[in-house]
Structures are given as structure tokens and as C-alpha cells.
N, C-alpha and C. Protein backbone atom coordinates (compact mmCIF):
# COMPACT_ATOMS: atom_id res chain seq x y z
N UNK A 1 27.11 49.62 66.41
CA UNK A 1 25.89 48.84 66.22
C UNK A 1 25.93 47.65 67.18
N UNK A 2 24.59 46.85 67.80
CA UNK A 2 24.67 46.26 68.82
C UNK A 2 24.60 44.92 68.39
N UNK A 3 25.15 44.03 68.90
CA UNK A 3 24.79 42.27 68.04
C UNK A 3 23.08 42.52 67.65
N UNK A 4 22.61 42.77 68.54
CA UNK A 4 21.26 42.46 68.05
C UNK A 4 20.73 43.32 67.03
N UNK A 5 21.09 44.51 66.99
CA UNK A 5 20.94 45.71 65.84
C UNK A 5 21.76 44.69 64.47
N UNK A 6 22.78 44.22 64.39
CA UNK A 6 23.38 43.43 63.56
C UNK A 6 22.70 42.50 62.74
N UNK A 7 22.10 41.65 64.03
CA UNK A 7 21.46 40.31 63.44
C UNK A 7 20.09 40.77 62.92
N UNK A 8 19.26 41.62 63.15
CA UNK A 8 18.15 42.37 62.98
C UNK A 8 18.48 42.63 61.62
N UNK A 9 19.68 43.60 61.06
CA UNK A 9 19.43 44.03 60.16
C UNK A 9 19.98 42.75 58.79
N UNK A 10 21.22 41.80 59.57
CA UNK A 10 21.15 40.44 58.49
C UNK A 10 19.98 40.28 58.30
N UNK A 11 18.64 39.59 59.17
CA UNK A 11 17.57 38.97 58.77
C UNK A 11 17.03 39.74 57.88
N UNK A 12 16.55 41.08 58.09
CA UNK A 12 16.24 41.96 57.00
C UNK A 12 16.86 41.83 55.92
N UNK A 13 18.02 41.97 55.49
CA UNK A 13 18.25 41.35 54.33
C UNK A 13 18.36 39.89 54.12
N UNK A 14 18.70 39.22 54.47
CA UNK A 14 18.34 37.71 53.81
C UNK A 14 16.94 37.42 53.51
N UNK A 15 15.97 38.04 54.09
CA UNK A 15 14.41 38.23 53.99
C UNK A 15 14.09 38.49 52.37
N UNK A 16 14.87 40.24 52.66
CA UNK A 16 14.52 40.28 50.90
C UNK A 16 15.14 39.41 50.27
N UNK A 17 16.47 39.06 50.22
CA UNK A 17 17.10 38.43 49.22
C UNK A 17 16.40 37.11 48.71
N UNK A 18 15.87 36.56 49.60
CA UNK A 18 14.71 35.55 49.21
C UNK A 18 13.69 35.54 49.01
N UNK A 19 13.11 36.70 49.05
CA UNK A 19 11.78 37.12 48.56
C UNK A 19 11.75 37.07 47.53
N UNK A 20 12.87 38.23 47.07
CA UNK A 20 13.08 38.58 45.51
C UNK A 20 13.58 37.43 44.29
N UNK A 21 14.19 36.27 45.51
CA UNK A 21 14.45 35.04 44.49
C UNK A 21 13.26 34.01 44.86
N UNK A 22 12.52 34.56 45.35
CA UNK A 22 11.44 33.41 45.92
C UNK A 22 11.86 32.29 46.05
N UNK A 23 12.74 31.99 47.08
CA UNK A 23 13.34 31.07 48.01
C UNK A 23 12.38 30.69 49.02
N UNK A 24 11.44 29.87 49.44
CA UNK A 24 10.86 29.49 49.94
C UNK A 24 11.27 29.28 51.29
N UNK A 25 12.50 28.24 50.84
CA UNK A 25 13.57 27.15 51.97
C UNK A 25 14.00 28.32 52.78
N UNK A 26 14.30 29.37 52.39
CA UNK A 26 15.22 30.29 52.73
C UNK A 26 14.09 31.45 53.81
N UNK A 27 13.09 31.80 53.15
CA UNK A 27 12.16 32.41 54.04
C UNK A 27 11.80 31.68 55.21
N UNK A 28 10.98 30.86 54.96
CA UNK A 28 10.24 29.96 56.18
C UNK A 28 10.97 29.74 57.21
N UNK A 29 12.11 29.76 57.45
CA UNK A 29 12.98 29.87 59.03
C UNK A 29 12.73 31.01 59.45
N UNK A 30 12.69 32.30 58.67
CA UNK A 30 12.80 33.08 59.15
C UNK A 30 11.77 33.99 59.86
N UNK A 31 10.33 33.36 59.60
CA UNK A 31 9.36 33.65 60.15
C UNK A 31 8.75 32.72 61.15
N UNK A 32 7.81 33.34 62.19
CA UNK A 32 7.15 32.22 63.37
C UNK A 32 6.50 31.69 62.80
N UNK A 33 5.94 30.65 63.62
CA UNK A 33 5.32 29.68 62.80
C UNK A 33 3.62 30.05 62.88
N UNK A 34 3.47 31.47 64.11
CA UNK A 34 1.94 32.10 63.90
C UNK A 34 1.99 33.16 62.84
N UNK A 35 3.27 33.67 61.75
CA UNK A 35 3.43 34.73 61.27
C UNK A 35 2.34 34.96 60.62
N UNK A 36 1.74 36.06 60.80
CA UNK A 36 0.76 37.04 59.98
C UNK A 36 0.80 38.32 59.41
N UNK A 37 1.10 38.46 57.81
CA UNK A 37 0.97 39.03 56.88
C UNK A 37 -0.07 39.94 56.59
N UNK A 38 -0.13 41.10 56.29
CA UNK A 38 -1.07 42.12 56.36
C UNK A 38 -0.70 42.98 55.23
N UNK A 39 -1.49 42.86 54.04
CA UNK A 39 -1.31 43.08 53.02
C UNK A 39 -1.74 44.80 52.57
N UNK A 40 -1.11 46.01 51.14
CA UNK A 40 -1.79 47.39 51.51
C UNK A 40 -3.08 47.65 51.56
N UNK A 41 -3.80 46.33 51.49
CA UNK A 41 -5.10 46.76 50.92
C UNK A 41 -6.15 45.57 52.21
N UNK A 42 -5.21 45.29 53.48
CA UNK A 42 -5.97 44.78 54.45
C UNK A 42 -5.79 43.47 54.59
N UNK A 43 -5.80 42.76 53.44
CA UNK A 43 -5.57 41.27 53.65
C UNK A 43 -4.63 40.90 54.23
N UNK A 44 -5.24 39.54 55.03
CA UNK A 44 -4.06 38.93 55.55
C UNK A 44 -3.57 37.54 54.87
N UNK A 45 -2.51 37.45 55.30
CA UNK A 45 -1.69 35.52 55.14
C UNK A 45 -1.11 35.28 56.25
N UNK A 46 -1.62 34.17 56.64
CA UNK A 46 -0.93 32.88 57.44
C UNK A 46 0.22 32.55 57.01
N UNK A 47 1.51 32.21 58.08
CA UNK A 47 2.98 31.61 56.99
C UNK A 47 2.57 30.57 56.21
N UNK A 48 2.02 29.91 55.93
CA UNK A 48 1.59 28.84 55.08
C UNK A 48 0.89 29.68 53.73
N UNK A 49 0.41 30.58 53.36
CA UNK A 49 -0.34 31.36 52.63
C UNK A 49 0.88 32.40 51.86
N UNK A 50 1.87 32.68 52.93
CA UNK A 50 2.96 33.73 52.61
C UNK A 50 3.80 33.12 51.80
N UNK A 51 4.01 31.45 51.82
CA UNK A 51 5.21 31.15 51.44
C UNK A 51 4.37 30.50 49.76
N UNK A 52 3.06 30.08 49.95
CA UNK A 52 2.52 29.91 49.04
C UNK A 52 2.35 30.59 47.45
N UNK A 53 2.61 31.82 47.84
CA UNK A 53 2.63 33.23 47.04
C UNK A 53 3.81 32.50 46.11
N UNK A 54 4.68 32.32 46.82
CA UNK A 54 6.13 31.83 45.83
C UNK A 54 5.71 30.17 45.16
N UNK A 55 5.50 29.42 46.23
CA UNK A 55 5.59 27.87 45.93
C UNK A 55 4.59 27.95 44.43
N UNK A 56 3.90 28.59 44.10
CA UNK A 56 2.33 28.41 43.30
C UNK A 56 2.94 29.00 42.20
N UNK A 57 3.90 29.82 42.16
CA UNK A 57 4.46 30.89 41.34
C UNK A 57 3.14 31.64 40.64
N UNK A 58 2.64 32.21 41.46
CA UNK A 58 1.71 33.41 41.60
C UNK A 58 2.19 34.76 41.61
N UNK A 59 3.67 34.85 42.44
CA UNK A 59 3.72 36.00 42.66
C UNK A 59 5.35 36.02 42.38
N UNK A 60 5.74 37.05 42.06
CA UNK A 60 7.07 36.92 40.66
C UNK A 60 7.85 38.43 41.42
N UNK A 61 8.78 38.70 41.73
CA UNK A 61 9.32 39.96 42.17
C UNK A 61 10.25 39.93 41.16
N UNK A 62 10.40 41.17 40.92
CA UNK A 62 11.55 41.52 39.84
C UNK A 62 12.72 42.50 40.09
N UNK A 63 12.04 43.43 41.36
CA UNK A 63 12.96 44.25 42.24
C UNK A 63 12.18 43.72 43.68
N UNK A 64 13.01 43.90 44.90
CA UNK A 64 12.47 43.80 45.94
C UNK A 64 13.68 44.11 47.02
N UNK A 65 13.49 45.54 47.62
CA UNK A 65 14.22 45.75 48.53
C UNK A 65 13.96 46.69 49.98
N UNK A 66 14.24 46.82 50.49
CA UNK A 66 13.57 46.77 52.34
C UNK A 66 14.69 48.36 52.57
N UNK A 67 14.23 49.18 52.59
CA UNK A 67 15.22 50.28 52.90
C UNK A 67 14.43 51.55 53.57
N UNK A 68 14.90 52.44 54.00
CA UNK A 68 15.41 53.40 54.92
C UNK A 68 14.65 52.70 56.42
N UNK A 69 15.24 51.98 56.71
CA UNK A 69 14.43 51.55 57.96
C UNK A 69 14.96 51.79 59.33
N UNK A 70 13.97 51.94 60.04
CA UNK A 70 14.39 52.11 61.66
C UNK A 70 14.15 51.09 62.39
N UNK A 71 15.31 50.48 63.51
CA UNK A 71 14.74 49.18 64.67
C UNK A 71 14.65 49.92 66.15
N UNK A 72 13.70 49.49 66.24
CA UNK A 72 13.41 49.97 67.65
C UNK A 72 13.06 48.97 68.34
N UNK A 73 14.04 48.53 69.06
CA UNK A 73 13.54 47.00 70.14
C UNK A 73 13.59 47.45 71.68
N UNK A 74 12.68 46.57 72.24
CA UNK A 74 12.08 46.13 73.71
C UNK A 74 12.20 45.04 73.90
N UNK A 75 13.70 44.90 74.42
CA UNK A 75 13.94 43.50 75.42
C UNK A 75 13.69 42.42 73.90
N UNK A 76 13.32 41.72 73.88
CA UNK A 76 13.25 40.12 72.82
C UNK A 76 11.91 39.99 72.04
N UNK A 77 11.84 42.04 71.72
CA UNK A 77 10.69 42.18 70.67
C UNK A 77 11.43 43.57 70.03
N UNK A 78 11.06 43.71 68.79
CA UNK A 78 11.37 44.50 68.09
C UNK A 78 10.37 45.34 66.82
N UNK A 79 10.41 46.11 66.70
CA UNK A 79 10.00 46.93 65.59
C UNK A 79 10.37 47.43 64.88
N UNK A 80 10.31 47.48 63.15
CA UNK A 80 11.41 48.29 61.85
C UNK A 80 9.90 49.01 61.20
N UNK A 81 9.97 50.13 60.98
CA UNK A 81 9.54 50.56 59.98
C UNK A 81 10.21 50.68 58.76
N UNK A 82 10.02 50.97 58.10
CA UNK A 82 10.76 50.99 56.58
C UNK A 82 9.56 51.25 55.41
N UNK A 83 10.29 51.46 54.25
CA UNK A 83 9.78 51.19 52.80
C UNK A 83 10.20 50.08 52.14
N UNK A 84 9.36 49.36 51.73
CA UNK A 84 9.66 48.28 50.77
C UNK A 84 9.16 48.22 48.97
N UNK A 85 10.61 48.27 48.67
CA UNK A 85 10.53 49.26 47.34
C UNK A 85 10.36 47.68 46.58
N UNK A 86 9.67 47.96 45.51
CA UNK A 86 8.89 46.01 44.70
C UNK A 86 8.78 47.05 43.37
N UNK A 87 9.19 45.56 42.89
CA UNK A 87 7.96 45.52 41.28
C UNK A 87 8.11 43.90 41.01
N UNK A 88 6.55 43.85 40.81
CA UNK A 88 6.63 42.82 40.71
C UNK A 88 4.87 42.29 40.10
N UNK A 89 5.16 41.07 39.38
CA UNK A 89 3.45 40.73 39.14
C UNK A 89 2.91 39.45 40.00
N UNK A 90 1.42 39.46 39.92
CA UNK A 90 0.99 38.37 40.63
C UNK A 90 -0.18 37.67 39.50
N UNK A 91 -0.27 36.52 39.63
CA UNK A 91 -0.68 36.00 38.48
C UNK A 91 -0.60 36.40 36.99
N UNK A 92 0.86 37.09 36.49
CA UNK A 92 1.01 37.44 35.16
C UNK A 92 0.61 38.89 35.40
N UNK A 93 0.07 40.14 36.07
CA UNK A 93 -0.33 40.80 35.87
C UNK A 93 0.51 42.08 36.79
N UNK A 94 0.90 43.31 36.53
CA UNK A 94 1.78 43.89 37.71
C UNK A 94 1.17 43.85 38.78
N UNK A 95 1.62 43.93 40.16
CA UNK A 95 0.64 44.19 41.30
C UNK A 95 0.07 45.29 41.32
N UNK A 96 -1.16 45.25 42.12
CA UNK A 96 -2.09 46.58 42.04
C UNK A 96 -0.88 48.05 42.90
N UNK A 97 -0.02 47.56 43.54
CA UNK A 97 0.72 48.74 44.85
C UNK A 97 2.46 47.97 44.20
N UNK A 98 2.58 48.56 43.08
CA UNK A 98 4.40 48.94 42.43
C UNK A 98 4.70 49.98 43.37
N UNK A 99 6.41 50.13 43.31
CA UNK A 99 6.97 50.67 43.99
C UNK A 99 7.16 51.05 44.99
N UNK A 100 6.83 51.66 46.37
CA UNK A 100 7.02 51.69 47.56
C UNK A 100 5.79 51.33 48.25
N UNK A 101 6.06 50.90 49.46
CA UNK A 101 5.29 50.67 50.34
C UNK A 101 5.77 50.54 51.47
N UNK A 102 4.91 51.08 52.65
CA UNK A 102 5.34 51.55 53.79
C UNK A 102 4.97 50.32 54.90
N UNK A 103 6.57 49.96 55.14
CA UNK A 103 6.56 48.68 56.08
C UNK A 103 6.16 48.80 57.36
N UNK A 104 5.55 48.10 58.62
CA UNK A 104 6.10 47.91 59.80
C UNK A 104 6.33 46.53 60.24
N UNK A 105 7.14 45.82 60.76
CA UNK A 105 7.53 44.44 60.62
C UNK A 105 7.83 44.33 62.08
N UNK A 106 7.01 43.34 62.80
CA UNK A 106 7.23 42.87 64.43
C UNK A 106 8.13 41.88 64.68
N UNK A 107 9.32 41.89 65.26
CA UNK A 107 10.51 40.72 64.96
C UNK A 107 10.08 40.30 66.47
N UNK A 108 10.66 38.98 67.17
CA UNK A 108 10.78 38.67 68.16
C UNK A 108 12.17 37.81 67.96
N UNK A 109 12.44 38.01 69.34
CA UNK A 109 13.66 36.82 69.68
C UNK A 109 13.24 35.54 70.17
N UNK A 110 13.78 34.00 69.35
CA UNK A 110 12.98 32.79 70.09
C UNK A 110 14.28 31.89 69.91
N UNK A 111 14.97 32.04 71.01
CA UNK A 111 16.01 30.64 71.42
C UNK A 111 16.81 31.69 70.59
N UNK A 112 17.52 32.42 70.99
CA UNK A 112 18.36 33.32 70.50
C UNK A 112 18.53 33.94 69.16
N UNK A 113 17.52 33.80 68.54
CA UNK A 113 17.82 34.64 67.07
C UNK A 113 15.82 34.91 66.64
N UNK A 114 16.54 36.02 65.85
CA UNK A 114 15.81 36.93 65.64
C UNK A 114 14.81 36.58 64.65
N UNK A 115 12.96 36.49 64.85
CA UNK A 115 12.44 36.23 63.37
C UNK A 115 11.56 37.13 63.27
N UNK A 116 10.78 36.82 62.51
CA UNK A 116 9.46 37.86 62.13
C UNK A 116 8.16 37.43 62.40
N UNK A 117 7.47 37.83 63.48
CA UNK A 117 6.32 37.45 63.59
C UNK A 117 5.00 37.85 63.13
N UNK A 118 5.38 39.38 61.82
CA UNK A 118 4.14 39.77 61.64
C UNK A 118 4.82 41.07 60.63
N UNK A 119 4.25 41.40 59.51
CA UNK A 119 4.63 42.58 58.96
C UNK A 119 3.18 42.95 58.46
N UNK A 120 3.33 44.41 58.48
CA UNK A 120 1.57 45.22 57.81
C UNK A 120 2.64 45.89 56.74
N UNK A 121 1.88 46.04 55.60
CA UNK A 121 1.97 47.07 54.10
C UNK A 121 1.09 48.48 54.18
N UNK A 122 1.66 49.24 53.96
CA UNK A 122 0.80 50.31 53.45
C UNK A 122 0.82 51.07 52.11
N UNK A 123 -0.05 51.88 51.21
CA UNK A 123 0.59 52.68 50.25
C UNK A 123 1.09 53.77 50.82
N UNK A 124 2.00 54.27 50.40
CA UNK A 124 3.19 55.17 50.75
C UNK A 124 2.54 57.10 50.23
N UNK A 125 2.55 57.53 51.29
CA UNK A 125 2.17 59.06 50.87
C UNK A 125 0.88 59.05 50.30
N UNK A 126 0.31 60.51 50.85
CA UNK A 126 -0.72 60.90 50.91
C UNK A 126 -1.78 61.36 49.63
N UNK A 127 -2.59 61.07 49.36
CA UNK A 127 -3.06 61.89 48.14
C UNK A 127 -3.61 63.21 48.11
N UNK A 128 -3.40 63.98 47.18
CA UNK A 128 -3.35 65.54 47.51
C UNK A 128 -4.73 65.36 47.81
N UNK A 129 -4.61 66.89 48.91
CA UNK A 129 -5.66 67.77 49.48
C UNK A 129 -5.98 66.69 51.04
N UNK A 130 -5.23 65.39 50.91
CA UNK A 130 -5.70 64.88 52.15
C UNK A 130 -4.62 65.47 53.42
N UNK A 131 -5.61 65.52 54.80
CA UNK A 131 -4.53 66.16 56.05
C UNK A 131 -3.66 65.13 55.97
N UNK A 132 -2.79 66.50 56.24
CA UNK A 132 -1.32 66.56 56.56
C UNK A 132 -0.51 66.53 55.00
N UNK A 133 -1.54 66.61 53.98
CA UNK A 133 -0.50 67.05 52.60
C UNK A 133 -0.16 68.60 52.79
């Protein structure tokens, strides 16, 4: 594995690990400061909006973990797809998209370490009779 394959996949986890404890202090380094959030259902957040989710205690994770993922980097940009496996509620209520969801997360390199400048959500697998089921 390559330092940068290394540090790629630390940030990925320290990411979740503070998600799931909604660590605020602990996220916000780890994203740019243009980071934009792209939620399964289209919405977006600004890092100020992302970290808000936690600060407001709106949004509550109870599992939250980042797995089978692939990095594919270009020079001092990078790309992971993955699943990001959650349960969790948002204002008291479960979220509308439990259990998996299908990551892609844009990392860049800025002054030597690795952050996140952008992740999209999707729901995970197809519903029958749609192409390619």
C-alpha cells in the first residue's frame, strides 16, 4: 500500500469515526473549506451546513461505517467509491435512506495531506424490473 493509499484510507476512517460520534472538532479539518455534500435524494450542504447536522443535534448516527471501497487517485486528487452502511435518525425520526448507501467521495491533497472536498449519496441497488436488474 502506498503512503498516500495509507493516509487516504486513515482519513476515511477517522471521518466515520466522527461522524458516528458526531465530533464536530474532529470532522471539520478534515474537509475543504468549499466542501459540498450531496445528499440520496439531491440535496446539498455547504461545510458549515454538514457540520451543523451534528452541532444542532438533528442528526444522531447509531451505526456509521464507510466500507468496501475503492481509491483511485490522479496526482493530488482522488476518488473512493464505497457503501456507507448508517442507521441513524434525524430530528427524532429514522432517516428516510437506513442502511446502505452508495458513496463517491472527491479527496484532494492541500499542503500535504489528504481532505475531502465533496461526497454524493446514492440509494444502493436497483428496484426490480428496472435495467440492468
Amino acid at each position: 500500500m502506498s503512503d498516500d493509499t495509507a493516509a487516504i484510507t486513515d482519513l476515511l476512517d477517522r471521518w466515520a469515526e466522527a461522524e458516528l460520534a458526531a465530533d464536530t472538532s474532529a470532522i471539520a479539518p478534515l474537509l475543504t473549506d468549499d466542501y459540498v455534500g450531496i445528499g440520496p435524494f439531491g440535496f446539498t450542504l455547504t461545510k458549515e451546513e454538514w457540520l451543523r447536522r451534528h452541532t444542532s443535534g438533528d442528526l444522531n448516527y447509531t451505526q456509521y461505517k464507510l466500507v468496501d471501497t475503492t481509491i483511485r487517485r490522479y496526482g493530488d486528487a482522488a476518488i473512493v467509491v464505497g457503501v456507507q452502511d448508517q442507521v441513524a435518525t434525524y430530528q427524532g425520526k429514522p432517516v428516510p435512506v437506513e442502511g446502505k448507501l452508495r458513496f463517491s467521495a472527491t479527496l484532494v491533497k492541500q499542503d500535504g495531506t489528504w481532505v475531502v472536498a465533496g461526497l454524493q449519496m446514492s440509494q444502493l441497488g436497483l428496484p426490480q424490473g428496472a435495467p440492468g436488474r
